[in-house]
PDB file of N, CA and C in Angstrom:
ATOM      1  N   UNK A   1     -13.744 -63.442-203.367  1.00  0.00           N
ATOM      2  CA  UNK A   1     -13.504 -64.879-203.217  1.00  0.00           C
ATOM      3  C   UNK A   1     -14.230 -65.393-201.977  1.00  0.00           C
ATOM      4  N   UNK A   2     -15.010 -66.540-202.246  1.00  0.00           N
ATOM      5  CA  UNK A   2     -15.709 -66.921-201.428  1.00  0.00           C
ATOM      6  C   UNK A   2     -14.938 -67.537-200.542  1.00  0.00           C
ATOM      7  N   UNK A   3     -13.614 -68.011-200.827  1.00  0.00           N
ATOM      8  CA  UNK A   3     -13.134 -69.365-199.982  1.00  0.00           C
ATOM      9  C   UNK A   3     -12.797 -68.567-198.687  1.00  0.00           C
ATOM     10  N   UNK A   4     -12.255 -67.245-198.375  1.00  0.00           N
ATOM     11  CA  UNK A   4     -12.139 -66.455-197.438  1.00  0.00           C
ATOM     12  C   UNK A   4     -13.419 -67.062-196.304  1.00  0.00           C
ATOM     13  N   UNK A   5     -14.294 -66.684-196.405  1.00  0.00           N
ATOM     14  CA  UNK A   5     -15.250 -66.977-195.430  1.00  0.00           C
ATOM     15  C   UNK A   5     -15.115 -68.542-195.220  1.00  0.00           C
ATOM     16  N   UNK A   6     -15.332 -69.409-196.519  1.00  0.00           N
ATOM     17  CA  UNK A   6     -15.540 -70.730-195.950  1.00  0.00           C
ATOM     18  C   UNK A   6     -14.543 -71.439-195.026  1.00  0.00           C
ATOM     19  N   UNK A   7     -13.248 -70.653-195.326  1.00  0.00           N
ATOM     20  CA  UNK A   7     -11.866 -71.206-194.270  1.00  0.00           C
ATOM     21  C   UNK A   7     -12.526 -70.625-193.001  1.00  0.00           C
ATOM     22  N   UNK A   8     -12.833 -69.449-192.962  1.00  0.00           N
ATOM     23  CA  UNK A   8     -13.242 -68.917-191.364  1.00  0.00           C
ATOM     24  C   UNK A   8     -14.141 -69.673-190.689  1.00  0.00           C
ATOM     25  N   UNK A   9     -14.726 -70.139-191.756  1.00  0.00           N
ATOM     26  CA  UNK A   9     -15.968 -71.025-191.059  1.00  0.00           C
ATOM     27  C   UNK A   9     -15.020 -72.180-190.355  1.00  0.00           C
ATOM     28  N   UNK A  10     -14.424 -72.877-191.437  1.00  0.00           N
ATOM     29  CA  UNK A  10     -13.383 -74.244-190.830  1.00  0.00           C
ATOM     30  C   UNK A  10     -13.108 -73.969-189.854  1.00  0.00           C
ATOM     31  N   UNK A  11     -12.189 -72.833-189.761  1.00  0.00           N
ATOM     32  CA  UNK A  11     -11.569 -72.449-188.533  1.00  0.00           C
ATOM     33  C   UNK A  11     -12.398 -72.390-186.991  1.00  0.00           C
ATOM     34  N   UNK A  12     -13.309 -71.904-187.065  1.00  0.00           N
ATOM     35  CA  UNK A  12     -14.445 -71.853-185.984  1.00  0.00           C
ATOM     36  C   UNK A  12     -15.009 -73.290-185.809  1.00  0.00           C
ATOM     37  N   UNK A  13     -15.510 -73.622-186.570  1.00  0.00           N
ATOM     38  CA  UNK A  13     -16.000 -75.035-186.595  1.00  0.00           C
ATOM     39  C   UNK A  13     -15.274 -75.815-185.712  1.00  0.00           C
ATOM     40  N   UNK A  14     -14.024 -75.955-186.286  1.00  0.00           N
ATOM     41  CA  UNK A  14     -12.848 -76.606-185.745  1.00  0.00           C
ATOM     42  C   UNK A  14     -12.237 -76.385-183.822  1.00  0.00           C
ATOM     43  N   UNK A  15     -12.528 -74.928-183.911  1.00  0.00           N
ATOM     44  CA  UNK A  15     -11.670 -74.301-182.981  1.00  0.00           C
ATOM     45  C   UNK A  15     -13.120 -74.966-181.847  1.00  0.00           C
ATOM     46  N   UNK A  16     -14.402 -74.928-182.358  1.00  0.00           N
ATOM     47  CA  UNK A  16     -15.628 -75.441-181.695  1.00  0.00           C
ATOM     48  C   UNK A  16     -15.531 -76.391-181.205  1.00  0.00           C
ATOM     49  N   UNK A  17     -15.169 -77.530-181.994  1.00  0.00           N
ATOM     50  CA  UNK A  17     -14.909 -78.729-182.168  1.00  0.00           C
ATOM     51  C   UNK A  17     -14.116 -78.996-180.633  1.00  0.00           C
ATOM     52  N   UNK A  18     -12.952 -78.747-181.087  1.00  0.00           N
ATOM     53  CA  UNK A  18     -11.430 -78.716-180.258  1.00  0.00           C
ATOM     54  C   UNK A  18     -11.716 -78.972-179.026  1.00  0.00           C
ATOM     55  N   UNK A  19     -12.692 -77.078-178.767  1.00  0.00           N
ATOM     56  CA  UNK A  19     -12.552 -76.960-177.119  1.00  0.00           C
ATOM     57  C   UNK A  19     -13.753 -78.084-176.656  1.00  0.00           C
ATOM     58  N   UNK A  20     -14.627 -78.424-176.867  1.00  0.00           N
ATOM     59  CA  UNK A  20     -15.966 -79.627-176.348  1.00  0.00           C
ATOM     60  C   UNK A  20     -15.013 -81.158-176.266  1.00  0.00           C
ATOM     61  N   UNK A  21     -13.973 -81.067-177.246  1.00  0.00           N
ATOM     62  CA  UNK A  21     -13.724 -82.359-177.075  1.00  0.00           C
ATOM     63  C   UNK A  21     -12.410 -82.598-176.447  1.00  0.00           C
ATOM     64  N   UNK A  22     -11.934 -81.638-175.449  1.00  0.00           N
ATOM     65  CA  UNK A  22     -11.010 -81.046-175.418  1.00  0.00           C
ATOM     66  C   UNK A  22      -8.869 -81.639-176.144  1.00  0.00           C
ATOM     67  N   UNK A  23      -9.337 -81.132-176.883  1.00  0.00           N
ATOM     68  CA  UNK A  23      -7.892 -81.606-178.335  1.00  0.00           C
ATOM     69  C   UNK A  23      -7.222 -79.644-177.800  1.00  0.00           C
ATOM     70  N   UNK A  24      -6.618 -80.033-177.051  1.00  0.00           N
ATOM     71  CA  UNK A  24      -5.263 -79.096-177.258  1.00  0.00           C
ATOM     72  C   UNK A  24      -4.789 -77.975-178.694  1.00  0.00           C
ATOM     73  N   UNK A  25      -3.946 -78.907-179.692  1.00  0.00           N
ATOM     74  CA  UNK A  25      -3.515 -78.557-180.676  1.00  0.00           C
ATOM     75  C   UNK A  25      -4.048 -79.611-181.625  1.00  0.00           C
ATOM     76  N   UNK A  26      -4.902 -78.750-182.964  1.00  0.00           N
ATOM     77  CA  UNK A  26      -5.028 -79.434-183.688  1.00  0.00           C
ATOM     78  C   UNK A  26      -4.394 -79.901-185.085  1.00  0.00           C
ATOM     79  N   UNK A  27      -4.060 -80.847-185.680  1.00  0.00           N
ATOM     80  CA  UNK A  27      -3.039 -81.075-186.395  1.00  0.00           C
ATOM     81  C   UNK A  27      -3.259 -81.297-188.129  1.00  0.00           C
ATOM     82  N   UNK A  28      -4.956 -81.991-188.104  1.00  0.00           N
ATOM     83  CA  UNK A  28      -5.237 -82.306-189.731  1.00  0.00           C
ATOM     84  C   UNK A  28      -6.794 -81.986-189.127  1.00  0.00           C
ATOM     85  N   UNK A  29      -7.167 -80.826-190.601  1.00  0.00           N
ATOM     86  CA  UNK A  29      -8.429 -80.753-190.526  1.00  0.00           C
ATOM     87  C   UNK A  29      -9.056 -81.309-191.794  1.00  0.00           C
ATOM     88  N   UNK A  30      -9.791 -82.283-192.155  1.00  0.00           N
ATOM     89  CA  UNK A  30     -10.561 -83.292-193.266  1.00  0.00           C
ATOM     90  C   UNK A  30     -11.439 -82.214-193.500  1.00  0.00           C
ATOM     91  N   UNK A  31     -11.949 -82.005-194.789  1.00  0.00           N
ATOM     92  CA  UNK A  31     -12.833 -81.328-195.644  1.00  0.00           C
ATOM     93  C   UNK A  31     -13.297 -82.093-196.747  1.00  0.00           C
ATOM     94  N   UNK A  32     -14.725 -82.319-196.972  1.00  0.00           N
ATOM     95  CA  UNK A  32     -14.912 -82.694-198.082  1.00  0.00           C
ATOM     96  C   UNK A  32     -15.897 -81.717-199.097  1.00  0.00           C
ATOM     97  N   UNK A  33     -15.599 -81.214-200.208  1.00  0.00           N
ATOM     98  CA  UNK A  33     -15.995 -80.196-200.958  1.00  0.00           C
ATOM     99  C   UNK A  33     -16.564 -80.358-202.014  1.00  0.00           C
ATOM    100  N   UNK A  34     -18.156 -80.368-202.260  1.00  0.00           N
ATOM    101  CA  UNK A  34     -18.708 -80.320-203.398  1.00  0.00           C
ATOM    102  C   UNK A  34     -18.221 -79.697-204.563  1.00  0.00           C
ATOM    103  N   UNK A  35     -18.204 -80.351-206.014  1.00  0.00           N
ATOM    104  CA  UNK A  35     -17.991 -79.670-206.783  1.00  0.00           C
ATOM    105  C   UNK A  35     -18.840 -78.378-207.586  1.00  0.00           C
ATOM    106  N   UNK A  36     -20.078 -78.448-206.844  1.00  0.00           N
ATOM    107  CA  UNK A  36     -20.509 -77.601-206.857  1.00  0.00           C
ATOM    108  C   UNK A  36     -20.450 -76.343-206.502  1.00  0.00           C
ATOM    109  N   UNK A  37     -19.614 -76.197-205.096  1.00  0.00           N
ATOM    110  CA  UNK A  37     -19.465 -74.983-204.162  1.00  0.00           C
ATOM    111  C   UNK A  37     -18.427 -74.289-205.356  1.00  0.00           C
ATOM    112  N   UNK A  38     -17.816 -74.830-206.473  1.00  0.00           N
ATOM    113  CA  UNK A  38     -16.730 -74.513-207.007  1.00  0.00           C
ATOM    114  C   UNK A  38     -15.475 -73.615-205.747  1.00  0.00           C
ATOM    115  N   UNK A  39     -15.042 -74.051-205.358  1.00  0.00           N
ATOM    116  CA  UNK A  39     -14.249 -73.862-204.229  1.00  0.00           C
ATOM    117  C   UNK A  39     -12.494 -74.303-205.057  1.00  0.00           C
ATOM    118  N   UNK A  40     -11.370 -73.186-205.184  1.00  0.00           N
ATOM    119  CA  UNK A  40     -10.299 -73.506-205.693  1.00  0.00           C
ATOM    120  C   UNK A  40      -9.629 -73.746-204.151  1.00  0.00           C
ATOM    121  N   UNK A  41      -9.140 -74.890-204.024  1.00  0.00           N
ATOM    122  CA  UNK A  41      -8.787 -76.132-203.341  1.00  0.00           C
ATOM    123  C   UNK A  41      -7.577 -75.012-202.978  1.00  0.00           C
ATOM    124  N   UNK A  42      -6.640 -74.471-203.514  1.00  0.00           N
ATOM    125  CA  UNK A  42      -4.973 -73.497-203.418  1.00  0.00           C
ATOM    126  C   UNK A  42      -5.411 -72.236-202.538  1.00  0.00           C
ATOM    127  N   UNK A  43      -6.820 -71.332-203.014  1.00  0.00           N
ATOM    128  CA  UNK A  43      -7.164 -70.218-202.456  1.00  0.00           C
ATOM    129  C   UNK A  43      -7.955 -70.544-201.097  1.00  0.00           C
ATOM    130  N   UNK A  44      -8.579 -71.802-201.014  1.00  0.00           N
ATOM    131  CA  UNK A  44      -9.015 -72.646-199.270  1.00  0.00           C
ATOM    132  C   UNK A  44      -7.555 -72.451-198.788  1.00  0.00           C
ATOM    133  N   UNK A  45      -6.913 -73.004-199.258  1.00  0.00           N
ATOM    134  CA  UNK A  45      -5.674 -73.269-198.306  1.00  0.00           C
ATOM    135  C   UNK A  45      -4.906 -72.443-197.762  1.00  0.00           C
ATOM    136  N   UNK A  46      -5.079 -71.396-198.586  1.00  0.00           N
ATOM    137  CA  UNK A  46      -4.117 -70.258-198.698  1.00  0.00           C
ATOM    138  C   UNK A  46      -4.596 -69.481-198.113  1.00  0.00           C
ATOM    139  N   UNK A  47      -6.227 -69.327-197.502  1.00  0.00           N
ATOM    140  CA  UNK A  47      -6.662 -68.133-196.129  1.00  0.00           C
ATOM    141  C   UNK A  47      -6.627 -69.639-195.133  1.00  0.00           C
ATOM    142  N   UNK A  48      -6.673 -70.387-195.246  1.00  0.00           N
ATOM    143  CA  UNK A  48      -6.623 -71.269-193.952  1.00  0.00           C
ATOM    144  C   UNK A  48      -5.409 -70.973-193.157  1.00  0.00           C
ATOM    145  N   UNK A  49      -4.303 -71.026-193.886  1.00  0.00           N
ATOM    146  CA  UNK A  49      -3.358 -70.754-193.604  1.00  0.00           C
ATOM    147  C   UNK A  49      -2.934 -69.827-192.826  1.00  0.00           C
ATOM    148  N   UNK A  50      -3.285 -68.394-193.806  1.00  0.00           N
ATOM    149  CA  UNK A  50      -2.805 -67.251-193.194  1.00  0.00           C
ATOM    150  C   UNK A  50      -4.284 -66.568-191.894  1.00  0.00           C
ATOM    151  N   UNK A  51      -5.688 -67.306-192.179  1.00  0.00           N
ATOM    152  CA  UNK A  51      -5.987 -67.349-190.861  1.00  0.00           C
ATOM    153  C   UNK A  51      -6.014 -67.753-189.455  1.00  0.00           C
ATOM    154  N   UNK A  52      -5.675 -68.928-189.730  1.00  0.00           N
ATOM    155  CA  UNK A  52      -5.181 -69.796-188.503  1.00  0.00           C
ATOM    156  C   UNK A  52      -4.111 -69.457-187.295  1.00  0.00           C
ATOM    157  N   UNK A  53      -3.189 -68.770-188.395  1.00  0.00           N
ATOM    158  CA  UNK A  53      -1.846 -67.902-187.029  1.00  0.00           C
ATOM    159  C   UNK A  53      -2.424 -67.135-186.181  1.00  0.00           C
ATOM    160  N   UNK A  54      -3.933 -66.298-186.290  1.00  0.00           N
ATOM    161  CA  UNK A  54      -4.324 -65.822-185.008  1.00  0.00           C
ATOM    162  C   UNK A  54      -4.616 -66.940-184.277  1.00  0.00           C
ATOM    163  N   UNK A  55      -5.137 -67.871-184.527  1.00  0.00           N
ATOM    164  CA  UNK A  55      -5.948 -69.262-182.882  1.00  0.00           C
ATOM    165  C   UNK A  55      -4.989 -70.151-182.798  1.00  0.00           C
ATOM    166  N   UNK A  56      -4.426 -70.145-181.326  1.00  0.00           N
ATOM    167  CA  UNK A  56      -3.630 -70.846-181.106  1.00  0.00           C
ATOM    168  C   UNK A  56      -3.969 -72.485-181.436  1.00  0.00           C
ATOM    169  N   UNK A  57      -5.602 -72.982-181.004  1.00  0.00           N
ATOM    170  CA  UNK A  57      -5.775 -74.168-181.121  1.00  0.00           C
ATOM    171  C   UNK A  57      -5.265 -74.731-182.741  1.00  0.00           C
ATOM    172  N   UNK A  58      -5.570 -73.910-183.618  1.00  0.00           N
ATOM    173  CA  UNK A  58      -4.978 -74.584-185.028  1.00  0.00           C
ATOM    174  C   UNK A  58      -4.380 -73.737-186.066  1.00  0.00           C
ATOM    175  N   UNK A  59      -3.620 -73.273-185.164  1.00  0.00           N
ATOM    176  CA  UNK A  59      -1.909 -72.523-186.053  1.00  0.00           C
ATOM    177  C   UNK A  59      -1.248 -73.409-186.628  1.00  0.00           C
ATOM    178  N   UNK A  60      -1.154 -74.700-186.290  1.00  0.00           N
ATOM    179  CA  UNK A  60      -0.094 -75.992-186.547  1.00  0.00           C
ATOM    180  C   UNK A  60      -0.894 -76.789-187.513  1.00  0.00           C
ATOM    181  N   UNK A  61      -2.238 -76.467-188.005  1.00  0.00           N
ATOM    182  CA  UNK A  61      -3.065 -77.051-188.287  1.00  0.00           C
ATOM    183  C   UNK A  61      -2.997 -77.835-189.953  1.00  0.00           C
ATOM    184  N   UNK A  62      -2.814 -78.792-190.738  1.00  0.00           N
ATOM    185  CA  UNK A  62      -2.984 -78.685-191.833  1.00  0.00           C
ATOM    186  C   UNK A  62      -4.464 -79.190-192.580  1.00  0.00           C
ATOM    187  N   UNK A  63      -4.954 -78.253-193.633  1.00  0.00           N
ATOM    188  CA  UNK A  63      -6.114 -78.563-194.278  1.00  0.00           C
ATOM    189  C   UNK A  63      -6.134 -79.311-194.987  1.00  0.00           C
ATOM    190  N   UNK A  64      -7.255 -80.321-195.278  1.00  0.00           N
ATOM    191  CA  UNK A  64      -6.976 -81.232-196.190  1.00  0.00           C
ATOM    192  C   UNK A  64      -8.108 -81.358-196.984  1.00  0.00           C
ATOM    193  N   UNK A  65      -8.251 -81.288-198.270  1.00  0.00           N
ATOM    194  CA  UNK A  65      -9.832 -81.045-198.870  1.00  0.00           C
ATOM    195  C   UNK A  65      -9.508 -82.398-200.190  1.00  0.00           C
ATOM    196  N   UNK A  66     -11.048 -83.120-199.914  1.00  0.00           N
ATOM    197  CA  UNK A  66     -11.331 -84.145-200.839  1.00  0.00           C
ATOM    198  C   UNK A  66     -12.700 -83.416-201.633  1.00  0.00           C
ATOM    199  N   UNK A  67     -12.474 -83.996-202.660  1.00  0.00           N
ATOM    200  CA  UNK A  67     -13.613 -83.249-203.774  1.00  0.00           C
ATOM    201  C   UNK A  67     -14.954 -84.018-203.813  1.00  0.00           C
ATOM    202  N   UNK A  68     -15.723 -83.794-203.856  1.00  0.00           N
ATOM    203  CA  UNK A  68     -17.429 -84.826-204.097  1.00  0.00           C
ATOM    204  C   UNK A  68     -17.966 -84.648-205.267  1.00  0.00           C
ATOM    205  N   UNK A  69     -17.846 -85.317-205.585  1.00  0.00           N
ATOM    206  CA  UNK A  69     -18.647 -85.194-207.352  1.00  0.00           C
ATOM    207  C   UNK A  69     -20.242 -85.557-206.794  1.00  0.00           C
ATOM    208  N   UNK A  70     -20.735 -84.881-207.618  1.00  0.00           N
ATOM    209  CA  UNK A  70     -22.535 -84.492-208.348  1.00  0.00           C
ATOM    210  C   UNK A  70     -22.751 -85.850-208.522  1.00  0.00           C
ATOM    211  N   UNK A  71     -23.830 -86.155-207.581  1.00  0.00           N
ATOM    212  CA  UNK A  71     -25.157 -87.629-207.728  1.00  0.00           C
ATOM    213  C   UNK A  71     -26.589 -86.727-207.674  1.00  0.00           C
ATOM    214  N   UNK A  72     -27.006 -87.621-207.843  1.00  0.00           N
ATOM    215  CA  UNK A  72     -28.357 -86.732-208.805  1.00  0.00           C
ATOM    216  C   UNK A  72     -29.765 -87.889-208.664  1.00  0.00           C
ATOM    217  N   UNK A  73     -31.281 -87.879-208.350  1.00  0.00           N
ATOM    218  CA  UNK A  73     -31.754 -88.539-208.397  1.00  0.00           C
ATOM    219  C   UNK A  73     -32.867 -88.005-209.208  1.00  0.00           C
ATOM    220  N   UNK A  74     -33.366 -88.900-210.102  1.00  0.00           N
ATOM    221  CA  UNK A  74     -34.427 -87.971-210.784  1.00  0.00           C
ATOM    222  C   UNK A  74     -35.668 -88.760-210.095  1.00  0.00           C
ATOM    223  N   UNK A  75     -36.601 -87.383-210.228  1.00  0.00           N
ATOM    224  CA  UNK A  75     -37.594 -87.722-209.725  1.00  0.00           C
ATOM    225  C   UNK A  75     -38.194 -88.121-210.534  1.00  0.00           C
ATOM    226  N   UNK A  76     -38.355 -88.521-211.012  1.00  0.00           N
ATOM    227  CA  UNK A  76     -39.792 -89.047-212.306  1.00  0.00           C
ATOM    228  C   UNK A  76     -39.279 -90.161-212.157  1.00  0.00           C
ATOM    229  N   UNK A  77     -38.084 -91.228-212.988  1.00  0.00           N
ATOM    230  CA  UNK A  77     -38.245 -92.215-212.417  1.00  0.00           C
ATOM    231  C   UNK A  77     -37.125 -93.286-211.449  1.00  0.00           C
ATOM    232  N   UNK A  78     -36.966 -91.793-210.677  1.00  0.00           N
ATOM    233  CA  UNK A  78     -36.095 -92.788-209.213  1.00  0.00           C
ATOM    234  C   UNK A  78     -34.633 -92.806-209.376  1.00  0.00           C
ATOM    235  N   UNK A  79     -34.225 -92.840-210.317  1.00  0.00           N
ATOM    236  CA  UNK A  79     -32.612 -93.524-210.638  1.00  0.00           C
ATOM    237  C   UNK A  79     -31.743 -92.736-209.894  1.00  0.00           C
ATOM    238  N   UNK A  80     -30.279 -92.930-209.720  1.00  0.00           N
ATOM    239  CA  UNK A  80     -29.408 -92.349-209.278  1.00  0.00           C
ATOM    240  C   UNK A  80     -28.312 -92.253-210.564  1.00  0.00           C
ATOM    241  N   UNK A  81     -28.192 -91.036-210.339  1.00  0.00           N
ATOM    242  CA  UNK A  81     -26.729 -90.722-211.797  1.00  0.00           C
ATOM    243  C   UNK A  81     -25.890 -89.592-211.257  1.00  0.00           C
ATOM    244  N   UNK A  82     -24.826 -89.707-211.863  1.00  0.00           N
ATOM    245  CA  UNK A  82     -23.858 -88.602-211.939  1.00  0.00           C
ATOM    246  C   UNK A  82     -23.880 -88.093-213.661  1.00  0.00           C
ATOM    247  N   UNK A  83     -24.367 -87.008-213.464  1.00  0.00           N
ATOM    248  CA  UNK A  83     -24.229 -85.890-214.643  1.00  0.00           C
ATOM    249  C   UNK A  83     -23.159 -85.668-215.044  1.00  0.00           C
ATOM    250  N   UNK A  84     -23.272 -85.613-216.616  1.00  0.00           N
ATOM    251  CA  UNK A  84     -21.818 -85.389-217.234  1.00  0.00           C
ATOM    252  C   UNK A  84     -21.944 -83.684-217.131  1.00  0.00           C
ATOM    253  N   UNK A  85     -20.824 -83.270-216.628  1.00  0.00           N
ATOM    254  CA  UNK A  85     -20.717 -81.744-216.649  1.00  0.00           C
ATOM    255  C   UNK A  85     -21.628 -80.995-216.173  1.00  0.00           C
ATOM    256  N   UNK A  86     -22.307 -79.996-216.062  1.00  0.00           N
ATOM    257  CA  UNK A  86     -23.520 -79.420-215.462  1.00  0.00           C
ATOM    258  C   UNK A  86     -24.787 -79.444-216.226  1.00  0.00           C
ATOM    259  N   UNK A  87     -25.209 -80.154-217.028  1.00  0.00           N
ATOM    260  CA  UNK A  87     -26.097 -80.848-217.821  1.00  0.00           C
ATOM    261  C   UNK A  87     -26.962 -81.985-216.910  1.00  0.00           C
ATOM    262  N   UNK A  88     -27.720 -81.397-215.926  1.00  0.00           N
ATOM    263  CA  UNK A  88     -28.638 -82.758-215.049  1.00  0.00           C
ATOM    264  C   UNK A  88     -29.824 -82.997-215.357  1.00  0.00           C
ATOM    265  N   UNK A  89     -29.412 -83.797-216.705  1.00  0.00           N
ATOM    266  CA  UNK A  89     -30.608 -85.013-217.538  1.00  0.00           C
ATOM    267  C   UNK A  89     -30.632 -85.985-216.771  1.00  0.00           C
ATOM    268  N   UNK A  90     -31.308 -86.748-216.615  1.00  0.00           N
ATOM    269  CA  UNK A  90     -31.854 -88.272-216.403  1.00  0.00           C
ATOM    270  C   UNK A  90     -31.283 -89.184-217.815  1.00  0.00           C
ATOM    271  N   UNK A  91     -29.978 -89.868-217.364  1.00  0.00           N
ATOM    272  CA  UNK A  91     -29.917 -90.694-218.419  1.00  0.00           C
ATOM    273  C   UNK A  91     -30.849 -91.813-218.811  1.00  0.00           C
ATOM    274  N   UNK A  92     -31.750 -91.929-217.849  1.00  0.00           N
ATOM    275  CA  UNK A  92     -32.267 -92.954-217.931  1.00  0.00           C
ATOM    276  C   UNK A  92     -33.888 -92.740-218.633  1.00  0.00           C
ATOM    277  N   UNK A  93     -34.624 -91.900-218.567  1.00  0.00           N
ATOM    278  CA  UNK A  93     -35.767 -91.546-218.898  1.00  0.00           C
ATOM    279  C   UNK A  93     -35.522 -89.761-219.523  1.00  0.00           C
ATOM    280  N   UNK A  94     -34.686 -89.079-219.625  1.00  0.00           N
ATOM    281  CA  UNK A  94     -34.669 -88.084-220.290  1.00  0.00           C
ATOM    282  C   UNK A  94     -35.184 -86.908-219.071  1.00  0.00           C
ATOM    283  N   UNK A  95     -35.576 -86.880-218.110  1.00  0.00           N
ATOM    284  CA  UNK A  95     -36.563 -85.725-217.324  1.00  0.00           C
ATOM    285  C   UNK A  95     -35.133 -84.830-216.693  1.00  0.00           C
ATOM    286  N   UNK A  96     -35.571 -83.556-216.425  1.00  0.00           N
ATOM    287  CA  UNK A  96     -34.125 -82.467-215.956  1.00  0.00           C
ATOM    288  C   UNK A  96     -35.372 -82.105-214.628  1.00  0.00           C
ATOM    289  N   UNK A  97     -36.194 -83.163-214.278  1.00  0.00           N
ATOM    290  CA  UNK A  97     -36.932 -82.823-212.781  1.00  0.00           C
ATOM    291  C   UNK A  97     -35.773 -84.226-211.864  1.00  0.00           C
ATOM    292  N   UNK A  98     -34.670 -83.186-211.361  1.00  0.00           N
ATOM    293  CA  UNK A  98     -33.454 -84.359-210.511  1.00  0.00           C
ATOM    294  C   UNK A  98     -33.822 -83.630-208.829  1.00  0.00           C
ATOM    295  N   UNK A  99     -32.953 -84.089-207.921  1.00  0.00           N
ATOM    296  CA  UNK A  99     -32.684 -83.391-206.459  1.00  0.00           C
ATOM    297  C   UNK A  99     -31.505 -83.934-207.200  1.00  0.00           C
ATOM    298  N   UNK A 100     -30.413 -83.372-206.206  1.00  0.00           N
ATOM    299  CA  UNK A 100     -28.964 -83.095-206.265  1.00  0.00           C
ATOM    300  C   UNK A 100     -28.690 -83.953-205.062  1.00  0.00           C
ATOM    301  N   UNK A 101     -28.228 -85.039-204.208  1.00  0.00           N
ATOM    302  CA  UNK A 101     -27.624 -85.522-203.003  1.00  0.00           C
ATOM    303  C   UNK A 101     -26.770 -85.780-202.834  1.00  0.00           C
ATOM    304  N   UNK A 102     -25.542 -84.975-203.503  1.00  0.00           N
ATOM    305  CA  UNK A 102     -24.403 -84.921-203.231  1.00  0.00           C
ATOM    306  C   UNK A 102     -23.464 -83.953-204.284  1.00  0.00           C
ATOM    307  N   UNK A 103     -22.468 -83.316-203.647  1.00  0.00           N
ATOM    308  CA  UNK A 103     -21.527 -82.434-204.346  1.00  0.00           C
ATOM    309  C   UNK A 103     -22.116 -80.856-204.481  1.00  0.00           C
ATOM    310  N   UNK A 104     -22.848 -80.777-203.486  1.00  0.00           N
ATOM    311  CA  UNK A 104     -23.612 -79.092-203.412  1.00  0.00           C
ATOM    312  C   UNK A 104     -23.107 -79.043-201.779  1.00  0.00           C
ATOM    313  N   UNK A 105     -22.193 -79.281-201.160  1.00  0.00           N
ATOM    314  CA  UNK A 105     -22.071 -78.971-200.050  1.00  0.00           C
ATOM    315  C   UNK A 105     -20.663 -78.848-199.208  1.00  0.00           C
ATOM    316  N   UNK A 106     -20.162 -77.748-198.497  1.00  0.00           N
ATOM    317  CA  UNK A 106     -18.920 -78.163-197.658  1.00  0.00           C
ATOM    318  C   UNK A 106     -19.403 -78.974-196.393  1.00  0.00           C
ATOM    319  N   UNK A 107     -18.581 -79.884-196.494  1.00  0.00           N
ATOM    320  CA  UNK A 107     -18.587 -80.710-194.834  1.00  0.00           C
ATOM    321  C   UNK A 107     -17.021 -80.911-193.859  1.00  0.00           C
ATOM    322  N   UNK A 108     -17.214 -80.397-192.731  1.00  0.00           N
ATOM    323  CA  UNK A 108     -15.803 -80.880-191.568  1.00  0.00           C
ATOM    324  C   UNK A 108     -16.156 -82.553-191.418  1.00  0.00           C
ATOM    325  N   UNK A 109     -15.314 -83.054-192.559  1.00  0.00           N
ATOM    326  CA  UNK A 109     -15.164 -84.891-191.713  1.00  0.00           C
ATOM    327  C   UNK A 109     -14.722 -84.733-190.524  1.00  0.00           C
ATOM    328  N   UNK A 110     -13.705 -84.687-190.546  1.00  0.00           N
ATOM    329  CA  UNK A 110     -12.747 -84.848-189.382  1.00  0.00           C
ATOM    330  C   UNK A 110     -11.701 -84.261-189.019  1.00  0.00           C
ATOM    331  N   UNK A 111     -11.015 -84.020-187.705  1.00  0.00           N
ATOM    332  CA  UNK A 111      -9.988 -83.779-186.833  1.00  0.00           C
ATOM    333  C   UNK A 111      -9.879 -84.414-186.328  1.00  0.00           C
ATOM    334  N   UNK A 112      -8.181 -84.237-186.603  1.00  0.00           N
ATOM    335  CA  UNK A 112      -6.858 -84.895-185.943  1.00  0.00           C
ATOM    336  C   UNK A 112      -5.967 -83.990-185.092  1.00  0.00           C
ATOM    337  N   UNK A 113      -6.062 -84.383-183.669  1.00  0.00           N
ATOM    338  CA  UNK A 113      -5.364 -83.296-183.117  1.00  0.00           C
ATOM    339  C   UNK A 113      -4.507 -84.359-181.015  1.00  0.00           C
ATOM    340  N   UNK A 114      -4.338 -83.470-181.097  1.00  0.00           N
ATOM    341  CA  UNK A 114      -3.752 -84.036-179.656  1.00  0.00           C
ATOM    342  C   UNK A 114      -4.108 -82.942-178.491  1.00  0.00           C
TER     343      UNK A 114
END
């Protein structure tokens, strides 16, 4: 399971975060999660959780993950779409030559902490 690492990452990120800005205890950590990373939202939570009781800065911490759905631009002619399912046609001209700019990525929005 991948989500193991990606919580560790949070956790560091966070714990990074914390000490530069100096936040004590941190309280809500914002995640926003491509649907691409396929990331089960229960198994994030569930090593966040049980990793966090080692760092004091965010033992108290709760995770919070918003999902990003798939935008898509095709290159041939320009448009912006969201793909039905993992099928990235160009509704608009038919071409499967897209970039992906959004929902292929984890991001730390934000912390909330004191």
């Amino acid at each position: 399971m991948h989500e193991g690492s990606i919580a560790a990452s949070i956790i560091d990120e966070t714990k990074k975060y914390a000490l530069e800005n100096k936040i004590g205890s941190v309280k809500k950590v914002f995640v926003k999660a491509g649907v691409m990373r396929a990331v089960v939202d229960d198994a994030l939570k569930f090593f966040f959780d049980i990793m966090k009781k080692e760092e004091d800065i965010v033992k108290d911490a709760e995770l919070l993950v918003e999902r990003e759905e798939i935008l898509c631009r095709c290159k041939k002619c320009n448009s912006e779409f969201r793909p039905e399912g993992l099928l990235f046609i160009c509704p608009r001209c038919g071409s499967t030559d897209v970039e992906i700019l959004e929902g292929d990525s984890i991001l730390l929005m934000s912390i909330e902490g004191e």
